[in-house]
C-alpha atoms as a PDB file:
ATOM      1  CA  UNK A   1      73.617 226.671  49.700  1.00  0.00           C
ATOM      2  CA  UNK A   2      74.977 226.099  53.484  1.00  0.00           C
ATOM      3  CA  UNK A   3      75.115 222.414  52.709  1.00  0.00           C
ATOM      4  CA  UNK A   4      77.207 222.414  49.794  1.00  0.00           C
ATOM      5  CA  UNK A   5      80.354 222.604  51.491  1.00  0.00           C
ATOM      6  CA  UNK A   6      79.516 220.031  54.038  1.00  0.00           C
ATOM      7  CA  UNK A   7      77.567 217.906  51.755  1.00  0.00           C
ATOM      8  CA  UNK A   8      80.902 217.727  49.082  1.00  0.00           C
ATOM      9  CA  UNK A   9      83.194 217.012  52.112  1.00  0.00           C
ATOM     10  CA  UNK A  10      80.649 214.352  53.597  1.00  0.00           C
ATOM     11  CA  UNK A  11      81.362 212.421  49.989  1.00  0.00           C
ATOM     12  CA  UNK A  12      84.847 213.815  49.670  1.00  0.00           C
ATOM     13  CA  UNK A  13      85.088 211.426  53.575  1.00  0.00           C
ATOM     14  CA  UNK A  14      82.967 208.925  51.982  1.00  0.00           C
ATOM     15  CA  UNK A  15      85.358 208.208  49.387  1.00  0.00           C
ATOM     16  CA  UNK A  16      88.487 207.937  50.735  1.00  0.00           C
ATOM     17  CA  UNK A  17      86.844 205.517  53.402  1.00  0.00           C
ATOM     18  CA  UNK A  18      85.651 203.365  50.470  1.00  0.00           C
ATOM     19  CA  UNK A  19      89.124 203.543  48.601  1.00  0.00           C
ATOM     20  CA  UNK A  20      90.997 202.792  52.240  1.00  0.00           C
ATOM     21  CA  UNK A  21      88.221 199.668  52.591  1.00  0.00           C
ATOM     22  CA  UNK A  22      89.405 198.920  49.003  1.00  0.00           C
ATOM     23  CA  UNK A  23      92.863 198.763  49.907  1.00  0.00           C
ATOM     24  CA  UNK A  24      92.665 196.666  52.511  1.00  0.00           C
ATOM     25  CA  UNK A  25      90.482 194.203  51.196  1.00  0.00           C
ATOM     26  CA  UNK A  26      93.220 194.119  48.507  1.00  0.00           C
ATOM     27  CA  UNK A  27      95.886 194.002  51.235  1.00  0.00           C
ATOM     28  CA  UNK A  28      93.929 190.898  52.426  1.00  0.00           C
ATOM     29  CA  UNK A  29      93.376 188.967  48.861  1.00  0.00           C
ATOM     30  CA  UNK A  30      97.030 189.444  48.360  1.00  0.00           C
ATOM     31  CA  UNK A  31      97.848 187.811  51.728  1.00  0.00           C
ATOM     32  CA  UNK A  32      96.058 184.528  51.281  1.00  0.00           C
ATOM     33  CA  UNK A  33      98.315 182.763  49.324  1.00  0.00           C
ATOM     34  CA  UNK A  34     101.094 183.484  52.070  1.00  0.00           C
ATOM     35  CA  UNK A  35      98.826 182.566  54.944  1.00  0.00           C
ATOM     36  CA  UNK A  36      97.678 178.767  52.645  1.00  0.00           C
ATOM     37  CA  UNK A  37     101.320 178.562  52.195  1.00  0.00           C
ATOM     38  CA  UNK A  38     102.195 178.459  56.282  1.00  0.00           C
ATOM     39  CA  UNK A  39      98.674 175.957  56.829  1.00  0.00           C
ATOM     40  CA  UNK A  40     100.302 173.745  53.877  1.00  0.00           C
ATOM     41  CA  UNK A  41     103.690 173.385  55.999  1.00  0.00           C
ATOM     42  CA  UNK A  42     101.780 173.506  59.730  1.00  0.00           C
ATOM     43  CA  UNK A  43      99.693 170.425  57.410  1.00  0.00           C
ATOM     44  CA  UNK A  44     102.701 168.938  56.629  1.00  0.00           C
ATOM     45  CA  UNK A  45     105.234 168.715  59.875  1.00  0.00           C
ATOM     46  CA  UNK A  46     101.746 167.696  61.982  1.00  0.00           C
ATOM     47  CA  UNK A  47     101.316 164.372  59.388  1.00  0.00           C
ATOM     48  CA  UNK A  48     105.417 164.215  59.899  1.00  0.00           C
ATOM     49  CA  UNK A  49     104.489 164.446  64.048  1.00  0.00           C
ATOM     50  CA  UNK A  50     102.151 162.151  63.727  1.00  0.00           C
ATOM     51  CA  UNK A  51     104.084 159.703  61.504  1.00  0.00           C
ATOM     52  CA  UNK A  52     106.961 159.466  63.773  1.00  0.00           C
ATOM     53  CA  UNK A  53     104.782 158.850  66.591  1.00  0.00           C
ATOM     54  CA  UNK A  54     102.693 155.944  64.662  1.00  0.00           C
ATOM     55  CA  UNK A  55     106.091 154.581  64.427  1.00  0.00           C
ATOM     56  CA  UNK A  56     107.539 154.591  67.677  1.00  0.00           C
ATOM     57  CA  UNK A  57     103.539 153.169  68.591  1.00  0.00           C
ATOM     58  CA  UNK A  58     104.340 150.189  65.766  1.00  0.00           C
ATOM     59  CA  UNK A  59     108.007 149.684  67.657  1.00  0.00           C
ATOM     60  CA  UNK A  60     106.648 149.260  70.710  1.00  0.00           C
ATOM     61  CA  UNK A  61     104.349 146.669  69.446  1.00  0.00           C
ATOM     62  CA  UNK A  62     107.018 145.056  67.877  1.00  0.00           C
ATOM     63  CA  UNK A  63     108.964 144.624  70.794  1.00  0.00           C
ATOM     64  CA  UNK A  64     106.005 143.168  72.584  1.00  0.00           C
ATOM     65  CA  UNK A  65     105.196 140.667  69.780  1.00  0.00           C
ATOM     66  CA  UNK A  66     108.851 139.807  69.650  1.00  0.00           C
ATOM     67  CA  UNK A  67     109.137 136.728  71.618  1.00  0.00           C
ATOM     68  CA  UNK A  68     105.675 136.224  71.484  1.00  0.00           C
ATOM     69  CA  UNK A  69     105.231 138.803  74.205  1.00  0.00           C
ATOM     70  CA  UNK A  70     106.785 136.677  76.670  1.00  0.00           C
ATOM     71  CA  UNK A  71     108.288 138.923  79.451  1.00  0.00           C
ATOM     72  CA  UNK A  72     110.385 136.112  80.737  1.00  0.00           C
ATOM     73  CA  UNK A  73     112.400 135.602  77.656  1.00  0.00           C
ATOM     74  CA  UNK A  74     115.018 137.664  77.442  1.00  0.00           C
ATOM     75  CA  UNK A  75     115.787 140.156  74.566  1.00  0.00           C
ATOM     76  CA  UNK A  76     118.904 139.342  72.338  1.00  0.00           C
ATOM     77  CA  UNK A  77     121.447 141.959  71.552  1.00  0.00           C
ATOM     78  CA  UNK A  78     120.896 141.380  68.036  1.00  0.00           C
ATOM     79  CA  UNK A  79     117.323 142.625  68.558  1.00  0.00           C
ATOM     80  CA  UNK A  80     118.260 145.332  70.933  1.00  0.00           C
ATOM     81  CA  UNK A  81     121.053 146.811  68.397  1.00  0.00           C
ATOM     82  CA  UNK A  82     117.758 147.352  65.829  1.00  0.00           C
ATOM     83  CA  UNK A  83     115.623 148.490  68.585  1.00  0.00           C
ATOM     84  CA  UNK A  84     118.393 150.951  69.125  1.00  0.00           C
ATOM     85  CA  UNK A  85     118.796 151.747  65.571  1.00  0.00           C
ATOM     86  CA  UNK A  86     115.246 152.644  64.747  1.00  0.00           C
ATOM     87  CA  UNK A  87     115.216 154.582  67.841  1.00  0.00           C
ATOM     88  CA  UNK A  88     118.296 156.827  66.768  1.00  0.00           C
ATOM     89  CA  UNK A  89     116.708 157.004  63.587  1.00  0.00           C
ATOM     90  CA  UNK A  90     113.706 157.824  64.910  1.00  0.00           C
ATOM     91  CA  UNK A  91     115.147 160.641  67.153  1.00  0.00           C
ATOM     92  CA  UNK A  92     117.033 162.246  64.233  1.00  0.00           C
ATOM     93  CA  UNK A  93     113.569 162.354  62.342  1.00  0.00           C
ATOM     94  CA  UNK A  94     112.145 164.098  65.334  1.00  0.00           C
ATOM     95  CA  UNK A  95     114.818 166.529  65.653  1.00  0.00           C
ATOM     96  CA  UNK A  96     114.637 167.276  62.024  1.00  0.00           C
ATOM     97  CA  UNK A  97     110.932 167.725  62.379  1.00  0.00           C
ATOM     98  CA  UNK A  98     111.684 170.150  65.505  1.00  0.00           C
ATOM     99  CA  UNK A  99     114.138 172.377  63.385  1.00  0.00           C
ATOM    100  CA  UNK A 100     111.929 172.941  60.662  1.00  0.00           C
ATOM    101  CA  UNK A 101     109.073 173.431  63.093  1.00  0.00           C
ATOM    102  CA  UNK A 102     111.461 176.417  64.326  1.00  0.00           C
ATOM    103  CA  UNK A 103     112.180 177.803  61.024  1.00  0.00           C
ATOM    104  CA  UNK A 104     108.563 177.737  60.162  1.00  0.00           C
ATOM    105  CA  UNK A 105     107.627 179.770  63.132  1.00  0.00           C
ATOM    106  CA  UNK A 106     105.786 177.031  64.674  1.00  0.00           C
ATOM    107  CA  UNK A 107     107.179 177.391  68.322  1.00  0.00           C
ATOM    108  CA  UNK A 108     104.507 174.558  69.835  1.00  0.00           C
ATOM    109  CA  UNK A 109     104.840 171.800  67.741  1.00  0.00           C
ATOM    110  CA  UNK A 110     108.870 172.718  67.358  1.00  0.00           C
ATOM    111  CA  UNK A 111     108.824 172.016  71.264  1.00  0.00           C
ATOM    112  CA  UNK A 112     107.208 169.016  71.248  1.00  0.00           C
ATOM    113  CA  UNK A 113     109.100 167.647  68.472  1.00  0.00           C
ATOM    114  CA  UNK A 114     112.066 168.470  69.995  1.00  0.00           C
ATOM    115  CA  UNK A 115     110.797 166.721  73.283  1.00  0.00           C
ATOM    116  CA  UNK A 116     109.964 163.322  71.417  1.00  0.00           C
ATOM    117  CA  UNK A 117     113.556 163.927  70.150  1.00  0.00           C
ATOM    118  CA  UNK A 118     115.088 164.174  73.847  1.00  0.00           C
ATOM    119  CA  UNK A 119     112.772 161.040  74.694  1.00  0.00           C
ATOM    120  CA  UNK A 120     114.035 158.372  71.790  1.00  0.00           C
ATOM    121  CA  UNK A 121     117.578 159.579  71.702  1.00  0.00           C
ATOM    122  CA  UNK A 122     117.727 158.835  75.854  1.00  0.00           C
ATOM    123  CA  UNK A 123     116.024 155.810  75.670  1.00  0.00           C
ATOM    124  CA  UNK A 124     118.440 154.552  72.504  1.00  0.00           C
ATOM    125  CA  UNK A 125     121.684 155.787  74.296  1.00  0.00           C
ATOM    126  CA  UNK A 126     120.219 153.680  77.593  1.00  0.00           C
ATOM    127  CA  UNK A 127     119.862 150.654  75.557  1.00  0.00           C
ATOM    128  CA  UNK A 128     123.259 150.989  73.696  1.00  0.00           C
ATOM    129  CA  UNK A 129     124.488 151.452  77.355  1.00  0.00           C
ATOM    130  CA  UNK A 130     123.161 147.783  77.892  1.00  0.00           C
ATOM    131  CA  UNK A 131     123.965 146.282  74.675  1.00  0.00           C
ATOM    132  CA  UNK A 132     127.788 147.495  74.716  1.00  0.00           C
ATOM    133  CA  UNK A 133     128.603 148.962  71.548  1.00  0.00           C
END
């Protein structure tokens, strides 16, 4: 009869640890779709990252295949106004990219977009510099 009382509050402790397990596991369930949400957008600025960069890769084989990849010849303006377009272009993607990497919480890849986006729009406003518009 001495173990009654202990042996009801051992189950009585017993239960409510199973319903608290139970409530978090339901806390958990119920927090997947938010946490497939954020890898969906992380998925989607990093193929945005990486498209940008393909493209400024694909520019700078452009220019090298322009003029056959002759150094000597010399660029025309005509060619270095598009250069500088793309680049600006380019630039505003990347800062785009940066501000929705901030407003996603993404703090990394907002820096480094943001960094690619300091990069092109120096290099464009150096070659508008030379161009002269």
């Amino acid at each position: 009869m001495a173990l009654v009382g202990p042996g009801q509050r051992m189950v009585q402790a017993l239960g409510g640890a199973r319903s608290h397990q139970e409530q978090l596991a339901k806390n958990v369930v119920a927090h997947v779709p938010v946490v497939q949400a954020r890898n969906q957008r992380l998925k989607e600025l990093m193929a945005e990252l990486s498209a940008v960069a393909g493209e400024v890769g694909g520019l700078n084989a452009a220019i090298t295949k322009r003029d056959n990849g002759d150094p000597t010849k010399p660029t025309t303006i005509e060619a270095a106004r598009d250069i500088s377009a793309t680049l600006m272009a380019l630039s505003d993607r990347a800062a785009k990219l940066a501000t929705g990497a901030r407003e996603a919480e993404f703090e990394e890849l907002a820096a480094q977009a943001h960094a690619l986006h300091q990069r092109l729009q120096a290099i464009s406003k150096k070659l508008h510099k030379v161009v002269g518009d």
